[in-house]
Protein backbone atom coordinates (compact mmCIF):
# COMPACT_ATOMS: atom_id res chain seq x y z
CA UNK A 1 0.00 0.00 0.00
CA UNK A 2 1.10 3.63 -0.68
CA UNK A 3 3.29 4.82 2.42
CA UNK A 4 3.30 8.08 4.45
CA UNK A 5 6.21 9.71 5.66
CA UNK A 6 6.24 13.14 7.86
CA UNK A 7 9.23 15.13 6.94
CA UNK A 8 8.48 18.23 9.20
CA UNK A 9 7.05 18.97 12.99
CA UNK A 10 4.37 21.48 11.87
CA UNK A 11 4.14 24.13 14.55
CA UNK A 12 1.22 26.48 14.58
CA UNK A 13 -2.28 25.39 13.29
CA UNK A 14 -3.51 27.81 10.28
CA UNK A 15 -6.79 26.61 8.13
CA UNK A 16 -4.89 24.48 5.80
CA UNK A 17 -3.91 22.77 8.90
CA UNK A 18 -5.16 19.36 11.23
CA UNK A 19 -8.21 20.81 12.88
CA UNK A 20 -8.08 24.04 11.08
CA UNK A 21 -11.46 24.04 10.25
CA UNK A 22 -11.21 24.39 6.51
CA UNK A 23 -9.13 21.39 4.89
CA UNK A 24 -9.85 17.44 5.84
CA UNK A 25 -13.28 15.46 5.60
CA UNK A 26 -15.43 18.44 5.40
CA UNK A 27 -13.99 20.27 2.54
CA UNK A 28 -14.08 16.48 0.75
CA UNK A 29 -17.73 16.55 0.82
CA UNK A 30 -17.82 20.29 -0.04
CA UNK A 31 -16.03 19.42 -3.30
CA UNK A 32 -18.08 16.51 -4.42
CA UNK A 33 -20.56 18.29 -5.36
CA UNK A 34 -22.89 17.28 -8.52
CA UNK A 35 -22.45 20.58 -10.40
CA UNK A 36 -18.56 21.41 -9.94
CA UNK A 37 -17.49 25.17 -10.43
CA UNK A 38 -17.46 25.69 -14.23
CA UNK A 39 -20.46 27.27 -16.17
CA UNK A 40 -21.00 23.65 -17.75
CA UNK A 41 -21.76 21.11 -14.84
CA UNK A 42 -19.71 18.63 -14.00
CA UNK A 43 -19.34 16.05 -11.46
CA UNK A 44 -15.97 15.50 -9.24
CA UNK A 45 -14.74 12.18 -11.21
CA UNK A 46 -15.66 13.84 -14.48
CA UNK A 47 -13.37 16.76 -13.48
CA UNK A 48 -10.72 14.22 -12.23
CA UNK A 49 -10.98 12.23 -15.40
CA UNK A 50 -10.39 15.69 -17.57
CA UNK A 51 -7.84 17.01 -15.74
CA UNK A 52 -5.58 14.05 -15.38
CA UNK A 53 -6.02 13.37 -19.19
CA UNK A 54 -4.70 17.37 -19.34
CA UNK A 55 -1.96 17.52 -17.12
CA UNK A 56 -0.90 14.36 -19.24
CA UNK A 57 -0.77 16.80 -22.44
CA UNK A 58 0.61 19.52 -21.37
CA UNK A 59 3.19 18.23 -19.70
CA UNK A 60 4.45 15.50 -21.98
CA UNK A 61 4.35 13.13 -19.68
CA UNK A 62 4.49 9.38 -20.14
CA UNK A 63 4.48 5.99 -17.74
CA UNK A 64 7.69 5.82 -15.47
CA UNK A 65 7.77 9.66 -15.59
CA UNK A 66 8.34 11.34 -11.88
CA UNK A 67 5.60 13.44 -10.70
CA UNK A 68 5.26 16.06 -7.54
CA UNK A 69 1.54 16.50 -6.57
CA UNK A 70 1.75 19.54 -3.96
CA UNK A 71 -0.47 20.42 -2.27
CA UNK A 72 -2.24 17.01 -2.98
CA UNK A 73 -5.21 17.19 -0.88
CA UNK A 74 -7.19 13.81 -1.14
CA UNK A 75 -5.07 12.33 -3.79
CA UNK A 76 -7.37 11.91 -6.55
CA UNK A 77 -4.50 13.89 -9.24
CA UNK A 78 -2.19 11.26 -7.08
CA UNK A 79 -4.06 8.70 -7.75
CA UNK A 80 -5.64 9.41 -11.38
CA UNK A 81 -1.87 10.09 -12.63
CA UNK A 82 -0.32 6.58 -10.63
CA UNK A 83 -3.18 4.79 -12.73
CA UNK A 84 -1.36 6.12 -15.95
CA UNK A 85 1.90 3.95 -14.96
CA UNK A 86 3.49 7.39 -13.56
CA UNK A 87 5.44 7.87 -10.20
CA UNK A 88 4.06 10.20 -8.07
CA UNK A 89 4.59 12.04 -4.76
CA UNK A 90 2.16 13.30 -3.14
CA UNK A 91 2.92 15.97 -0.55
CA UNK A 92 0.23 17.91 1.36
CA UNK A 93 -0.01 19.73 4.93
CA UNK A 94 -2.69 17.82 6.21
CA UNK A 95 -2.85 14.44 7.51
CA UNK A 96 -6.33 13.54 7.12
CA UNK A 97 -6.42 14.55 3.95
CA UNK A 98 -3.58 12.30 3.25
CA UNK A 99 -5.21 9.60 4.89
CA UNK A 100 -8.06 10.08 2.42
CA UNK A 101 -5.21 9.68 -0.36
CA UNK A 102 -3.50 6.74 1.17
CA UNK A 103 -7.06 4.74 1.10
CA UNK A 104 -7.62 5.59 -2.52
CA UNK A 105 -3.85 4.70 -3.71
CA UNK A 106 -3.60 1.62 -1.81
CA UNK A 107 -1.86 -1.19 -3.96
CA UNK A 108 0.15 0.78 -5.56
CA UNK A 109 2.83 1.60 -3.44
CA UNK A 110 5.44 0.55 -5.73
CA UNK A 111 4.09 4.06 -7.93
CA UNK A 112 2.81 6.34 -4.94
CA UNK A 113 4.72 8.28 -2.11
CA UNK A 114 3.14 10.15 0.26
CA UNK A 115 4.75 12.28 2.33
CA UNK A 116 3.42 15.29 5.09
CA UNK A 117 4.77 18.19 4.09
CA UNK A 118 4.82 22.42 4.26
CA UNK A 119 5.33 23.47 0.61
CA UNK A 120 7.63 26.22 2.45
CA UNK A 121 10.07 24.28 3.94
CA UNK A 122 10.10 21.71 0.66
CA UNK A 123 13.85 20.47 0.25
CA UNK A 124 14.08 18.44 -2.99
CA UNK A 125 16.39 18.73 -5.54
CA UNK A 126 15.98 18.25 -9.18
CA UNK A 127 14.15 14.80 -8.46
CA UNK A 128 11.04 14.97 -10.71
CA UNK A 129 10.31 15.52 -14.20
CA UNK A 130 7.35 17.49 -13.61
CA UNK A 131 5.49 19.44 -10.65
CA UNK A 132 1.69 20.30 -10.29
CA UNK A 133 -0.09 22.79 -7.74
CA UNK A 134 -3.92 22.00 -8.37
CA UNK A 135 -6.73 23.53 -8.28
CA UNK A 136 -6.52 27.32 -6.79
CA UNK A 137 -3.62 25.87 -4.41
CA UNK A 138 -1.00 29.05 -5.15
CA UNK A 139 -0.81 32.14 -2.74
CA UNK A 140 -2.12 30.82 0.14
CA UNK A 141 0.36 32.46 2.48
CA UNK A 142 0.45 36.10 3.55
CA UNK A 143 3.50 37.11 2.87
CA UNK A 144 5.15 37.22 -0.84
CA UNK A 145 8.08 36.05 0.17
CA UNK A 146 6.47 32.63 1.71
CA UNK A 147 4.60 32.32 -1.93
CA UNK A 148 7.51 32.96 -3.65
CA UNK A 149 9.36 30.35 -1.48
CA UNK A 150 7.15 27.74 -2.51
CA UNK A 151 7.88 29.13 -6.32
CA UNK A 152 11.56 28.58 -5.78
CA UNK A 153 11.04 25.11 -4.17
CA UNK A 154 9.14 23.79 -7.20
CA UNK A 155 11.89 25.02 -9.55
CA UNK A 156 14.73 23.02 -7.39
CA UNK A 157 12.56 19.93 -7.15
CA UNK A 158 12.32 19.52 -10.88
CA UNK A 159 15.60 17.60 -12.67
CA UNK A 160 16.86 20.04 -16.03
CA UNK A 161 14.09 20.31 -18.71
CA UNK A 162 10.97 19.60 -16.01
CA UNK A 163 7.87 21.56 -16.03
CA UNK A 164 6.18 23.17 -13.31
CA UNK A 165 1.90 23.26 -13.47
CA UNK A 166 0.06 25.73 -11.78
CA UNK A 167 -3.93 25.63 -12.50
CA UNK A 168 -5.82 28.19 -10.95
CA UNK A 169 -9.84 28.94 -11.31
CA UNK A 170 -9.46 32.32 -10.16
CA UNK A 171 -7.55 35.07 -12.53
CA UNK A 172 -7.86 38.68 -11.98
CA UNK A 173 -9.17 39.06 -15.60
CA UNK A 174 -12.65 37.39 -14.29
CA UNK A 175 -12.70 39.29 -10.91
CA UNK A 176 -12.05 42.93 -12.75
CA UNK A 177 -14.72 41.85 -15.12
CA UNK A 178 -16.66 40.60 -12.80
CA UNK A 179 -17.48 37.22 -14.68
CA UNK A 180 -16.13 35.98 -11.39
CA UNK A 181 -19.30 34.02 -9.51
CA UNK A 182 -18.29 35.19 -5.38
CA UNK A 183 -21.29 34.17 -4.09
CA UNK A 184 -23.28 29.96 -5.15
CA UNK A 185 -25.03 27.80 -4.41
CA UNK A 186 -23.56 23.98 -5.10
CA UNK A 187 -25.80 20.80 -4.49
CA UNK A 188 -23.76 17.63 -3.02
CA UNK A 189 -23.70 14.14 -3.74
CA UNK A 190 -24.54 13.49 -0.13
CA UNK A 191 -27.49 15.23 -0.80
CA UNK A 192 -26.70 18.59 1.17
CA UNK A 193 -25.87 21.97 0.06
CA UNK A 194 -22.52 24.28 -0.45
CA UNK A 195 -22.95 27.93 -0.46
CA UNK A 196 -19.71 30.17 -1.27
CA UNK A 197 -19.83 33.39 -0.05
CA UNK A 198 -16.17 35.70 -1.28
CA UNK A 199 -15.16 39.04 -1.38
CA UNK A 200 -12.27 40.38 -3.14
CA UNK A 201 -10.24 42.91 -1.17
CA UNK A 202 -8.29 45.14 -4.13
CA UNK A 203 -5.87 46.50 -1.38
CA UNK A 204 -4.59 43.66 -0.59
CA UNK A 205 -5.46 41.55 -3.97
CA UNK A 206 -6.71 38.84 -1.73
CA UNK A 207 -9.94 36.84 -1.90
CA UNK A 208 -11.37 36.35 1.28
CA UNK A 209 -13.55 34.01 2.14
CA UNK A 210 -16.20 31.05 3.53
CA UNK A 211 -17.56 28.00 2.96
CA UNK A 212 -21.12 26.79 4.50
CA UNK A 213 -22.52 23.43 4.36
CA UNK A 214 -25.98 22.51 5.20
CA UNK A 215 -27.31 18.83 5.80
CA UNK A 216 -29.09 16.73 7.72
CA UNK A 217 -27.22 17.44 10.72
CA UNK A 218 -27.26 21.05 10.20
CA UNK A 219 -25.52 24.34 9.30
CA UNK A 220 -21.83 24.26 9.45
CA UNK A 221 -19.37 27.16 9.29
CA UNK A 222 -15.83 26.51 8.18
CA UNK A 223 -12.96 27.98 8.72
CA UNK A 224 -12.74 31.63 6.70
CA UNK A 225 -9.79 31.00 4.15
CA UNK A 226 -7.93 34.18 2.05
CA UNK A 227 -5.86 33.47 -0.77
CA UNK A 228 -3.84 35.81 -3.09
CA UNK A 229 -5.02 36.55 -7.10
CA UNK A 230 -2.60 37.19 -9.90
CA UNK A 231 -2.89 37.95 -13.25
CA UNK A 232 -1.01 35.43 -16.03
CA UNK A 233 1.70 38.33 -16.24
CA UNK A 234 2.23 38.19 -12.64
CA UNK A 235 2.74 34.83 -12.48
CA UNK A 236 4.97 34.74 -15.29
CA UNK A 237 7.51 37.22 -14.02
CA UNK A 238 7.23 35.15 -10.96
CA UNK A 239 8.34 32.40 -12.77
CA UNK A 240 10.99 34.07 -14.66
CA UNK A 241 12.68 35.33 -11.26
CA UNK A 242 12.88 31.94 -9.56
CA UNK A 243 15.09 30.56 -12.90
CA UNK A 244 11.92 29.46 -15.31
CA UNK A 245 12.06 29.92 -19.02
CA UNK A 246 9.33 29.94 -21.11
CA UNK A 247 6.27 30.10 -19.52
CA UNK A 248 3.20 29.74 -21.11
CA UNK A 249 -0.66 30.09 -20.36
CA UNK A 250 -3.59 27.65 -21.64
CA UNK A 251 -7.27 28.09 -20.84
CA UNK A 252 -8.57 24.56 -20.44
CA UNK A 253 -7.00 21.14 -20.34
CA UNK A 254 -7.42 20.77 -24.09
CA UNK A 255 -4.69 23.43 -24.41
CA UNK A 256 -6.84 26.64 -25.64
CA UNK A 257 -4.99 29.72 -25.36
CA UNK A 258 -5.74 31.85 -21.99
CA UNK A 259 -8.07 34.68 -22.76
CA UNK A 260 -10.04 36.95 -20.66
CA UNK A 261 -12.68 35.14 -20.97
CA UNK A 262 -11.16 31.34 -19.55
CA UNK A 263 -12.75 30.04 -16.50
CA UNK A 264 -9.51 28.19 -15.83
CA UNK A 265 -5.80 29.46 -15.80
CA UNK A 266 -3.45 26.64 -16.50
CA UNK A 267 0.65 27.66 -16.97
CA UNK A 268 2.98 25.47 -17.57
CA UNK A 269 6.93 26.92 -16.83
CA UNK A 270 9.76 25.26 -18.03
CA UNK A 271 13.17 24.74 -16.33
């Protein structure tokens, strides 16, 4: 079965973190939902299924190849991409999430390595052939340099020629044009409800905000989360001061160019 190491002593308890009200077995139900967050509906192993197939193209990436999932939640990139013969670590924060991924890669140790792990304090060097940070998983951390950090960390951990994914469904394009939904509704597979309620704050460029889940035991309140939003420029000078080449910016997983208009930001950088 796939095996979980701890490399650091995590100090502090933020909402990413055990207990921290946000992350663990209540954000897994709030992302099963039947709808999903694009304007076309679609359900989570849809979305799995699409986005596996996509980081598979736009990467290159073939069976044997060395993967770094981070932050890896669950483990459903983990495990869709270890299905597709690759090798893949999977590094996230939070232990039960982790123990959510361990369940669903089990058997296939031999592929899957999962390891607790700050993205901050990350250590490898040139190791994998690619990296991928999923899903609206980049400037989570208050300070630039922290974010940046994490930047530099991906670039080390990839060998000479590896690419580095970041996918994103938040750009500022849709929040200045306000095509950006802040506030939904989002029915569950359990049968309960998700309601999103954000605010972006243009001081700080930050989105702040809160999930709600209603079921049959009630309302529930989780932790209020805040996470940074940058433009495909941004991000690409980023990129180019941590040591990336070309960088380069698609709009879905079939590898349409990023417009204004994309309701994902995928971009690939190349060492």
């Amino acid at each position: 079965m796939s095996h979980l190491l701890q490399h650091q002593d995590i100090a502090g308890k933020e909402w990413w973190d055990n207990g921290g009200g946000f992350f663990g077995r209540r954000y897994m139900e709030g992302d099963d939902s039947e709808v999903g967050y694009l304007t076309t509906p679609r359900r989570l192993d849809e979305r799995t299924h699409i986005e596996v197939d996509g980081i598979l193209r736009l990467l290159d990436l073939a069976p044997g190849d060395s993967v770094l999932d981070c932050p890896c939640g669950y483990g459903r990139h983990t495990n869709g991409l270890s299905l597709k013969g690759l090798r893949v670590t999977g590094a996230d924060i939070n232990s039960e999430h982790l123990g959510a991924a361990a369940e669903l890669t089990a058997g296939r140790g031999d592929l899957v390595r999962l390891v607790v792990e700050d993205m901050r304090l990350m250590s490898y060097q040139q190791e994998f052939d690619a990296a991928i940070n999923m899903f609206f998983s980049f400037g989570f951390f208050d300070s630039h340099y922290d974010n940046m950090k994490v930047l530099e960390n991906f670039y080390r951990a990839l060998k000479p020629g590896g690419r580095f994914l970041m996918h994103t469904d938040v750009s500022m394009s849709r929040v200045m044009s306000g095509k950006y939904k802040f506030s939904e509704e989002r029915p569950l597979t359990n049968g309960g409800i998700l309601r999103i309620n954000e605010r972006y704050d243009s001081q700080s460029r930050r989105i702040n905000g809160e999930w709600i889940l209603t079921g049959e035991s009630g309302e529930e309140r989780l932790t209020p989360y805040s996470v940074r939003v940058f433009s495909f420029q941004e991000f690409e000078s980023w990129c180019h001061e941590v040591g990336f080449g070309k960088v380069v910016g698609y709009g879905d997983w079939t590898g349409a160019p990023l417009d204004d208009d994309s309701e994902d930001m995928i971009i690939v950088s190349y060492k």
